[in-house]
PDB file of N, CA and C in Angstrom:
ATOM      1  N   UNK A   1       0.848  -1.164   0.000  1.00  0.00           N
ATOM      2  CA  UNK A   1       0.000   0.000   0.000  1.00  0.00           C
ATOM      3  C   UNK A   1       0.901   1.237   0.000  1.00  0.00           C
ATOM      4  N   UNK A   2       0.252   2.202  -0.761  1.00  0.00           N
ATOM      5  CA  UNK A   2       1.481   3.191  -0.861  1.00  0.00           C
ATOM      6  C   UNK A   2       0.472   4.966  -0.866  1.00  0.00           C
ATOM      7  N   UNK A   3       1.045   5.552   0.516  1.00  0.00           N
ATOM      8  CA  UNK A   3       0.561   6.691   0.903  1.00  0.00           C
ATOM      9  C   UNK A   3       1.084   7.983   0.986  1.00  0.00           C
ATOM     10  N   UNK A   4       0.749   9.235   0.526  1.00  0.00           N
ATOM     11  CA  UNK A   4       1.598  10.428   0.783  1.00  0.00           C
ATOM     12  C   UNK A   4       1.205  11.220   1.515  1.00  0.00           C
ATOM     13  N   UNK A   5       2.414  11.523   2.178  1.00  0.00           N
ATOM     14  CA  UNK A   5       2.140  12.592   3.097  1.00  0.00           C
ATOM     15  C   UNK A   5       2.887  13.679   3.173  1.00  0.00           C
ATOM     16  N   UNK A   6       2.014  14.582   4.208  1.00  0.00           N
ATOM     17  CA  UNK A   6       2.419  15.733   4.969  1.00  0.00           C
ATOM     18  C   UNK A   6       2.710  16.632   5.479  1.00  0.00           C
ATOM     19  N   UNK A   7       3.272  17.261   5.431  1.00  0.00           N
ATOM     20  CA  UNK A   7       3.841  17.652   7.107  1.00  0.00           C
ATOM     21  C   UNK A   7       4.109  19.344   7.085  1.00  0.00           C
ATOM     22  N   UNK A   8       3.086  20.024   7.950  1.00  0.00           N
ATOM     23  CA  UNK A   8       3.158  21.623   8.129  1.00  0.00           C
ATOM     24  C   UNK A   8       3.441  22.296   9.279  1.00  0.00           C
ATOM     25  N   UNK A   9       3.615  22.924   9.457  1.00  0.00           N
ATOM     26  CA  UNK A   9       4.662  24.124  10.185  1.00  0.00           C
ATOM     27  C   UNK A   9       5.789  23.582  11.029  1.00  0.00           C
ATOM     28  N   UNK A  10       5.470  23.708  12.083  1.00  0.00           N
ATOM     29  CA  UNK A  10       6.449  23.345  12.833  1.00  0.00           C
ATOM     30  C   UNK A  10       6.703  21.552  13.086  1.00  0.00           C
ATOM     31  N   UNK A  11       5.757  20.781  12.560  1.00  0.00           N
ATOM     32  CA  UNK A  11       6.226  19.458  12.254  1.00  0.00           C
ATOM     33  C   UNK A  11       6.871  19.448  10.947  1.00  0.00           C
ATOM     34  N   UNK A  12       6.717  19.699   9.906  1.00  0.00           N
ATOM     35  CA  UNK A  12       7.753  20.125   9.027  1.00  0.00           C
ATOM     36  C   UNK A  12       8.785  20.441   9.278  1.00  0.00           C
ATOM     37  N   UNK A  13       9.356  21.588   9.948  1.00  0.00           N
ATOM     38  CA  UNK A  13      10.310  21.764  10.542  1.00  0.00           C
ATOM     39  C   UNK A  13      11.336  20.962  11.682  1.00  0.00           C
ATOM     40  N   UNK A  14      10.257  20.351  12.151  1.00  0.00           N
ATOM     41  CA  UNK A  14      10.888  19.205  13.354  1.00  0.00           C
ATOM     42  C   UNK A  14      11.642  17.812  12.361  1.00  0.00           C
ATOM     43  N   UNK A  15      10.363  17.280  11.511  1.00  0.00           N
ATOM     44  CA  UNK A  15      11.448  16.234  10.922  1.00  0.00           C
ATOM     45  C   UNK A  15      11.919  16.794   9.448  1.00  0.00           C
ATOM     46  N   UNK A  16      12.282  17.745   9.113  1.00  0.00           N
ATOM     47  CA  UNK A  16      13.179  18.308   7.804  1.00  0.00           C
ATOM     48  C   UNK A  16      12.605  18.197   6.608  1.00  0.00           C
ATOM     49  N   UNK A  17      10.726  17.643   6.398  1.00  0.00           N
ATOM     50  CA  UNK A  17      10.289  17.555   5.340  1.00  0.00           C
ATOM     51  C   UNK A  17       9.084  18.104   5.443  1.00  0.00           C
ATOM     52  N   UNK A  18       9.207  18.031   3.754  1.00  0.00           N
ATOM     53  CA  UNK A  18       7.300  18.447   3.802  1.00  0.00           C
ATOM     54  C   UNK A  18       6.479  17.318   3.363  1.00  0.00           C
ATOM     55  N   UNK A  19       7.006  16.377   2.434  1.00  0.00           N
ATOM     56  CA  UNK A  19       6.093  15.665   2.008  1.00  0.00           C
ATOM     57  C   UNK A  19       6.546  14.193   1.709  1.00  0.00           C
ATOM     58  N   UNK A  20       6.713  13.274   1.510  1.00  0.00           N
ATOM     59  CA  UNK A  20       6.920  12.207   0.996  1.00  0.00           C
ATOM     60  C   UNK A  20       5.715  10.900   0.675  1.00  0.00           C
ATOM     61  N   UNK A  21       6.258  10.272  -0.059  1.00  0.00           N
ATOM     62  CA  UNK A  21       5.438   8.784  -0.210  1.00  0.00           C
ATOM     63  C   UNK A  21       6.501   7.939   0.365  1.00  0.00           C
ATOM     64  N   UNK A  22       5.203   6.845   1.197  1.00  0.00           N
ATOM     65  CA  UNK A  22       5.546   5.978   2.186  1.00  0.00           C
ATOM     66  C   UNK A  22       4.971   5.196   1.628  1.00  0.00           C
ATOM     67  N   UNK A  23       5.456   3.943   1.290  1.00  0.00           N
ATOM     68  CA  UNK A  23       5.029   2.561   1.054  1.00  0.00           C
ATOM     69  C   UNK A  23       4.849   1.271   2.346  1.00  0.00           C
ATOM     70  N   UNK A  24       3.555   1.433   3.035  1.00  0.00           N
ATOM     71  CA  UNK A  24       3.550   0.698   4.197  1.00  0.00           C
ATOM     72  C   UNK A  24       2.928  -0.799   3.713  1.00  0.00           C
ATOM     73  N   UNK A  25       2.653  -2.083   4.365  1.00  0.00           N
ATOM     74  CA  UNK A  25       2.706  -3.180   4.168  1.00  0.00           C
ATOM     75  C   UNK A  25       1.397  -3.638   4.066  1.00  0.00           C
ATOM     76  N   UNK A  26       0.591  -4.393   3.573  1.00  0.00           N
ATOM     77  CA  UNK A  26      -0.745  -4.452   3.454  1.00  0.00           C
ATOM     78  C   UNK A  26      -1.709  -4.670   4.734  1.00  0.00           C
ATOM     79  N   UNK A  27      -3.052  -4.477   4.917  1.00  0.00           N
ATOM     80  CA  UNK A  27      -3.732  -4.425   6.100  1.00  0.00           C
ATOM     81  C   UNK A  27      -4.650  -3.187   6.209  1.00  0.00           C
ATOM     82  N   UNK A  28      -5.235  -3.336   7.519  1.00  0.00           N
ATOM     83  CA  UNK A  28      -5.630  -2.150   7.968  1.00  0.00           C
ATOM     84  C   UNK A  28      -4.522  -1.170   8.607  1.00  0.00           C
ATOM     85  N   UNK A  29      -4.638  -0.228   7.909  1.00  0.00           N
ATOM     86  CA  UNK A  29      -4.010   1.152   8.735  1.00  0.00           C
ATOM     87  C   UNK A  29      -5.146   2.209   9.426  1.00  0.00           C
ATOM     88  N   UNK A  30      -4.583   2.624  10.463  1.00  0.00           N
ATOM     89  CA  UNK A  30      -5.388   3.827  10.744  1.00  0.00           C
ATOM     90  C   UNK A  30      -4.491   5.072  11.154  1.00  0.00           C
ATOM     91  N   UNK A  31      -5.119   6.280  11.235  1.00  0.00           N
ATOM     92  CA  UNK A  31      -4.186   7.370  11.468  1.00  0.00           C
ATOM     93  C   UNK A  31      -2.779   6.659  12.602  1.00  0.00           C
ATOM     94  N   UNK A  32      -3.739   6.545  13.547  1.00  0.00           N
ATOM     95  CA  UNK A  32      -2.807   5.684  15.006  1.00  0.00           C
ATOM     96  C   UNK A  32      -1.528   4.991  14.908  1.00  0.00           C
ATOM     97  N   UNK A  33      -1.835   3.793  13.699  1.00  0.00           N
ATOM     98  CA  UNK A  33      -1.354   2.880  12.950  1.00  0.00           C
ATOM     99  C   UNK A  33       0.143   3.741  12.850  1.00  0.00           C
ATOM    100  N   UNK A  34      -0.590   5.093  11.827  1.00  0.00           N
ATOM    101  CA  UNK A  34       0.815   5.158  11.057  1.00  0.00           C
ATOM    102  C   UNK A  34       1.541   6.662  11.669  1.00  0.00           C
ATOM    103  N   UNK A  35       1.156   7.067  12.678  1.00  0.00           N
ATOM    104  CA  UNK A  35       1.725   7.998  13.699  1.00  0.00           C
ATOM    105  C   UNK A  35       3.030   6.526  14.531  1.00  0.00           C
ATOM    106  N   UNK A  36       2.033   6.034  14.501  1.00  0.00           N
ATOM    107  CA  UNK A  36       3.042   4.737  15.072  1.00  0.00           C
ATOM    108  C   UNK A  36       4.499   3.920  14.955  1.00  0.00           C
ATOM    109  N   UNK A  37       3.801   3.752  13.192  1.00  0.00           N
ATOM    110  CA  UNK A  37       4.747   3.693  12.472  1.00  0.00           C
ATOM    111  C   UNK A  37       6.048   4.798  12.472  1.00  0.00           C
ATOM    112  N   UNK A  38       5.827   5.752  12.046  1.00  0.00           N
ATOM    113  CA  UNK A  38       6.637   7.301  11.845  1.00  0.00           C
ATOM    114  C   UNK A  38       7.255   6.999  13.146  1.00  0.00           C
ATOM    115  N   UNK A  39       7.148   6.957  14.457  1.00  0.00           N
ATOM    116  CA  UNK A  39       7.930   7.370  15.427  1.00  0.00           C
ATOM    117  C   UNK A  39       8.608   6.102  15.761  1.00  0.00           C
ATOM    118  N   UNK A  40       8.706   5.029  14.854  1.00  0.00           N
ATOM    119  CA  UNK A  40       9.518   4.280  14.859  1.00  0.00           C
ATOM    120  C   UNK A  40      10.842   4.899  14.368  1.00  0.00           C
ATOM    121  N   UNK A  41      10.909   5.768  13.235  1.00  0.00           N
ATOM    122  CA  UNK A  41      12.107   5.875  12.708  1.00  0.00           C
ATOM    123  C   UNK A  41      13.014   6.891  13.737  1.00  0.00           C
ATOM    124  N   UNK A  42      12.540   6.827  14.875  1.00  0.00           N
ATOM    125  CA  UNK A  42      13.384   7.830  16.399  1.00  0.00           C
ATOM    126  C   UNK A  42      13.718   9.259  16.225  1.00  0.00           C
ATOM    127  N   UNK A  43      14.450   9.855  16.458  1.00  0.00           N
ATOM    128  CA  UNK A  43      14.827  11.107  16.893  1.00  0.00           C
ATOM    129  C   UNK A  43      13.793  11.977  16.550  1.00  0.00           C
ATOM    130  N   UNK A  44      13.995  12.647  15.596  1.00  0.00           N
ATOM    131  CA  UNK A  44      12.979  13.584  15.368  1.00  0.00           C
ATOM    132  C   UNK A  44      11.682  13.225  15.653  1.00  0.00           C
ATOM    133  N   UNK A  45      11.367  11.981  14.469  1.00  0.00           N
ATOM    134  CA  UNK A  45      10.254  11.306  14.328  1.00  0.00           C
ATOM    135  C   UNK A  45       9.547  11.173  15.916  1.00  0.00           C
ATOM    136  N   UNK A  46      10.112  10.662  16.825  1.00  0.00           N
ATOM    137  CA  UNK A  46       9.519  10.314  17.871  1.00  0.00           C
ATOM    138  C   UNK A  46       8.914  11.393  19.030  1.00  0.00           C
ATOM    139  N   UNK A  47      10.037  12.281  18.425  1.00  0.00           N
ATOM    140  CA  UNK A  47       9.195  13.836  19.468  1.00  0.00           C
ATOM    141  C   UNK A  47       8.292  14.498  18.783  1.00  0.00           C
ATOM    142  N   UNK A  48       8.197  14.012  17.171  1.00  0.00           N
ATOM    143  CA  UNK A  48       7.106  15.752  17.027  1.00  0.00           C
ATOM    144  C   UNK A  48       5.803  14.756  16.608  1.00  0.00           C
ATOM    145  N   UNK A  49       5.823  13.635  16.354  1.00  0.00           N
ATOM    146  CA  UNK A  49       4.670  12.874  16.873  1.00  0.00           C
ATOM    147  C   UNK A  49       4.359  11.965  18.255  1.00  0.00           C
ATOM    148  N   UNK A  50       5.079  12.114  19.099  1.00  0.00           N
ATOM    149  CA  UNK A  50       5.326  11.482  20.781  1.00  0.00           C
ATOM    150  C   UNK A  50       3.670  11.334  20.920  1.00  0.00           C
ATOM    151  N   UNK A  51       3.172  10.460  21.377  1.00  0.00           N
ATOM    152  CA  UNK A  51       2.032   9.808  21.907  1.00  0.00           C
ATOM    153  C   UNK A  51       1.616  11.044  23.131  1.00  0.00           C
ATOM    154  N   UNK A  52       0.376  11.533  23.052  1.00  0.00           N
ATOM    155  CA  UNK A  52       0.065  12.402  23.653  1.00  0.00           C
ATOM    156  C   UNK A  52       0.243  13.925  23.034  1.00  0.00           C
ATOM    157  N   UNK A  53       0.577  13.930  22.314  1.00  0.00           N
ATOM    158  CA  UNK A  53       1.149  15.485  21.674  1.00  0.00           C
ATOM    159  C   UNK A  53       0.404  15.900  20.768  1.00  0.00           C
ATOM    160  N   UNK A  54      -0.384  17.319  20.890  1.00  0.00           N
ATOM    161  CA  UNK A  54      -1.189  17.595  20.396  1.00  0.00           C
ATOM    162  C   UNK A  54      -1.261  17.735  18.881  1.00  0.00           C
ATOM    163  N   UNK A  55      -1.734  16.576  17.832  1.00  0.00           N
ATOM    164  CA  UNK A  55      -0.728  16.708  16.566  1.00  0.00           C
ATOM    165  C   UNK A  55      -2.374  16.095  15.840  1.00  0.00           C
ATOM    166  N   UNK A  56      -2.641  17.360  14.377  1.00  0.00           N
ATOM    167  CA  UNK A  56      -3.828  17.155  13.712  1.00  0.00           C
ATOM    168  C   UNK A  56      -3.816  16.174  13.098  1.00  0.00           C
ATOM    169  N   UNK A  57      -5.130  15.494  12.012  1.00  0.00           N
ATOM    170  CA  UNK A  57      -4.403  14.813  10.911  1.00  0.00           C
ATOM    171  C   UNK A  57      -5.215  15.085  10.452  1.00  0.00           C
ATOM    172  N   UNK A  58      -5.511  15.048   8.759  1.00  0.00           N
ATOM    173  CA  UNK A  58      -6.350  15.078   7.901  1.00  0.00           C
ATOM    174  C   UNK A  58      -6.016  13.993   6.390  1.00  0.00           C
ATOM    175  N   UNK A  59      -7.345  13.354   6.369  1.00  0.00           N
ATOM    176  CA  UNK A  59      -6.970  11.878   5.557  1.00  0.00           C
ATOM    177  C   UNK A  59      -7.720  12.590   4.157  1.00  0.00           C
ATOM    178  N   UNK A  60      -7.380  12.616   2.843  1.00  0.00           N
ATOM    179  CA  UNK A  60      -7.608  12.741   1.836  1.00  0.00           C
ATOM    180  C   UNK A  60      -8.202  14.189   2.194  1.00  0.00           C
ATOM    181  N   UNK A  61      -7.730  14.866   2.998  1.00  0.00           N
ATOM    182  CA  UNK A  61      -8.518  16.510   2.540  1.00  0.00           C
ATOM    183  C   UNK A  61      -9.485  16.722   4.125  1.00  0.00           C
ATOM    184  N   UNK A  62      -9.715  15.844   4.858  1.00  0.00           N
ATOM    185  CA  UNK A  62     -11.185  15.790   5.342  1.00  0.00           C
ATOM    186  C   UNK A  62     -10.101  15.329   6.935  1.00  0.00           C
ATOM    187  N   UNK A  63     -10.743  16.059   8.136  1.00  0.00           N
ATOM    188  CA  UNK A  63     -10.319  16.155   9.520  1.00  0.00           C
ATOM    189  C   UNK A  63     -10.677  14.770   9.658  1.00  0.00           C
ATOM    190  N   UNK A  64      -9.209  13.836  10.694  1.00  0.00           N
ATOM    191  CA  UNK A  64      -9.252  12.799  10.683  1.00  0.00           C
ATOM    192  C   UNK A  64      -8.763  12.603  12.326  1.00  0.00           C
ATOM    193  N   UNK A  65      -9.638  11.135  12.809  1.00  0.00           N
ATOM    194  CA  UNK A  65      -9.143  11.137  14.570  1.00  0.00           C
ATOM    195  C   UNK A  65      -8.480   9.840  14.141  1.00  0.00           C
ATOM    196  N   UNK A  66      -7.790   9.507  15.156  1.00  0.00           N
ATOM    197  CA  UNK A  66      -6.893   8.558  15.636  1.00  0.00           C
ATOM    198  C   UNK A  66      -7.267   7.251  14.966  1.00  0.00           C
ATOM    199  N   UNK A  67      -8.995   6.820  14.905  1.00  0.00           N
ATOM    200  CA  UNK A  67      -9.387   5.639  14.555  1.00  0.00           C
ATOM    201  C   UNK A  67      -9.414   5.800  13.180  1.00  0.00           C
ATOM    202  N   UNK A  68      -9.403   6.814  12.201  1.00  0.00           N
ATOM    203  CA  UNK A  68      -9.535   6.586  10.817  1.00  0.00           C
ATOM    204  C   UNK A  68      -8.456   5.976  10.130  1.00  0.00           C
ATOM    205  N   UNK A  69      -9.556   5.570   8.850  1.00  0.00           N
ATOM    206  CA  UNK A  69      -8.865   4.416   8.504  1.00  0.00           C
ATOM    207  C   UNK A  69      -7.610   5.007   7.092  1.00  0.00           C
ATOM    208  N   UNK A  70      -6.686   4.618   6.840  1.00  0.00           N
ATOM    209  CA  UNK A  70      -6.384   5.600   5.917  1.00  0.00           C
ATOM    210  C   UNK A  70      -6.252   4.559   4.616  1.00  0.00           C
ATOM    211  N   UNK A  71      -6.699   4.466   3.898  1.00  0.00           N
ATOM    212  CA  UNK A  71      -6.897   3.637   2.476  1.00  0.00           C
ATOM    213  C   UNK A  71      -6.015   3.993   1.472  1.00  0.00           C
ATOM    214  N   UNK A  72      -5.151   2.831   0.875  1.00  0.00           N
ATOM    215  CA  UNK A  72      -4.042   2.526  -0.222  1.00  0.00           C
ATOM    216  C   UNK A  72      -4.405   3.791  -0.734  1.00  0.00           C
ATOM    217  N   UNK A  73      -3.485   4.461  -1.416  1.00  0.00           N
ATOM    218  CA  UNK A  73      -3.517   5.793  -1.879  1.00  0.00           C
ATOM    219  C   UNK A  73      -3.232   7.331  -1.647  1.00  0.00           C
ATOM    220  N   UNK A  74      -3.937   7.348   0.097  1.00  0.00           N
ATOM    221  CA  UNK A  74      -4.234   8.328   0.222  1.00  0.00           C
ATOM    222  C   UNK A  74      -3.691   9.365   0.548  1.00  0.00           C
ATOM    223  N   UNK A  75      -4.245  10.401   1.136  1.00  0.00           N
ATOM    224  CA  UNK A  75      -3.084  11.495   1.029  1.00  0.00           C
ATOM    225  C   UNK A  75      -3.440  11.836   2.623  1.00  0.00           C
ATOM    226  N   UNK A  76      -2.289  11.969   3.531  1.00  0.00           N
ATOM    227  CA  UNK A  76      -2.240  12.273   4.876  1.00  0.00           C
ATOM    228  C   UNK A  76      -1.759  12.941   5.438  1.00  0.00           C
ATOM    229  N   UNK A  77      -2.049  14.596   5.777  1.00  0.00           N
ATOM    230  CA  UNK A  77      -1.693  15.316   6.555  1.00  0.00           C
ATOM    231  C   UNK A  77      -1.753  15.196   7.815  1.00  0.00           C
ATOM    232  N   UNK A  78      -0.175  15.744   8.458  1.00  0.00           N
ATOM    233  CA  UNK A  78      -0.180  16.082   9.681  1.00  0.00           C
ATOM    234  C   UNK A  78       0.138  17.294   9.980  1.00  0.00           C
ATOM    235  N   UNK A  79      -0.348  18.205  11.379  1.00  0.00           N
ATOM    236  CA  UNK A  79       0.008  19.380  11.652  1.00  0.00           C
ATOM    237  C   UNK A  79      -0.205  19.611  12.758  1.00  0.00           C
ATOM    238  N   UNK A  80       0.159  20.978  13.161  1.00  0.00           N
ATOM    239  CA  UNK A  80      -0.611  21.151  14.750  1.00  0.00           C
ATOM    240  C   UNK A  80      -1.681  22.039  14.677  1.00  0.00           C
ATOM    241  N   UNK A  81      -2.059  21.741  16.379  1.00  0.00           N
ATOM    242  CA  UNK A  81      -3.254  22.648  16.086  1.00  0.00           C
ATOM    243  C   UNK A  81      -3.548  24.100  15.845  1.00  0.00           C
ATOM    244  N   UNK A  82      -4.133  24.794  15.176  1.00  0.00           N
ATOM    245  CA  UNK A  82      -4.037  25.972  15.367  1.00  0.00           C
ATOM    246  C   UNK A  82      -5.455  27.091  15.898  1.00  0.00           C
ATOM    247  N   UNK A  83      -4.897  28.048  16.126  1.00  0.00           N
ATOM    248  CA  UNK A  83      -5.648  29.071  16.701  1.00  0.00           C
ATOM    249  C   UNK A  83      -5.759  30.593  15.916  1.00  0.00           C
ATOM    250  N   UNK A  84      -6.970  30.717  16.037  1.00  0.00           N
ATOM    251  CA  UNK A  84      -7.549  32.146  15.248  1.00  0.00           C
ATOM    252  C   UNK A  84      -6.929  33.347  16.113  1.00  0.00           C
ATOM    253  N   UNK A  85      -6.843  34.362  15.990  1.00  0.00           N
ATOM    254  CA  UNK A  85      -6.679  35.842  16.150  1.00  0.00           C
ATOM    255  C   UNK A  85      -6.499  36.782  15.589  1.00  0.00           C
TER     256      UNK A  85
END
């Protein structure tokens, strides 16, 4: 299965990219899944998605929680949260 992503402001900045395709292994994925995945690869990876850390996602365009599912293809943003003023 093969997915692209990513990555805006200051998670961008944390792991040195903006975007890539990730080719993960067949199954169910869900956001969870592949936050999971990512902070396998350590240093960076593991602090600017660290379990508990307030970090958005959005699956093909559309606000996504922890349980969504993300389907061969798709396109997966991550970011933080932000605030109006």
């Amino acid at each position: 299965m093969k997915i692209k992503l990513l990555y805006f402001a200051k998670l961008r900045e944390q792991v040195g990219v903006d975007a890539e395709t990730l080719e993960l292994g067949q199954g169910a994925w869900t956001v969870a899944d592949l936050r999971a995945h990512l902070r396998d690869r350590g240093a960076a990876w593991s602090d600017a998605l660290a379990e508990g850390k307030a970090v958005r996602a959005a699956v093909n365009q559309q606000m996504a929680q922890a349980s969504t599912a993300v389907p061969d293809g798709a396109e997966v943003a991550f970011f933080p949260p932000v605030t109006g003023g």
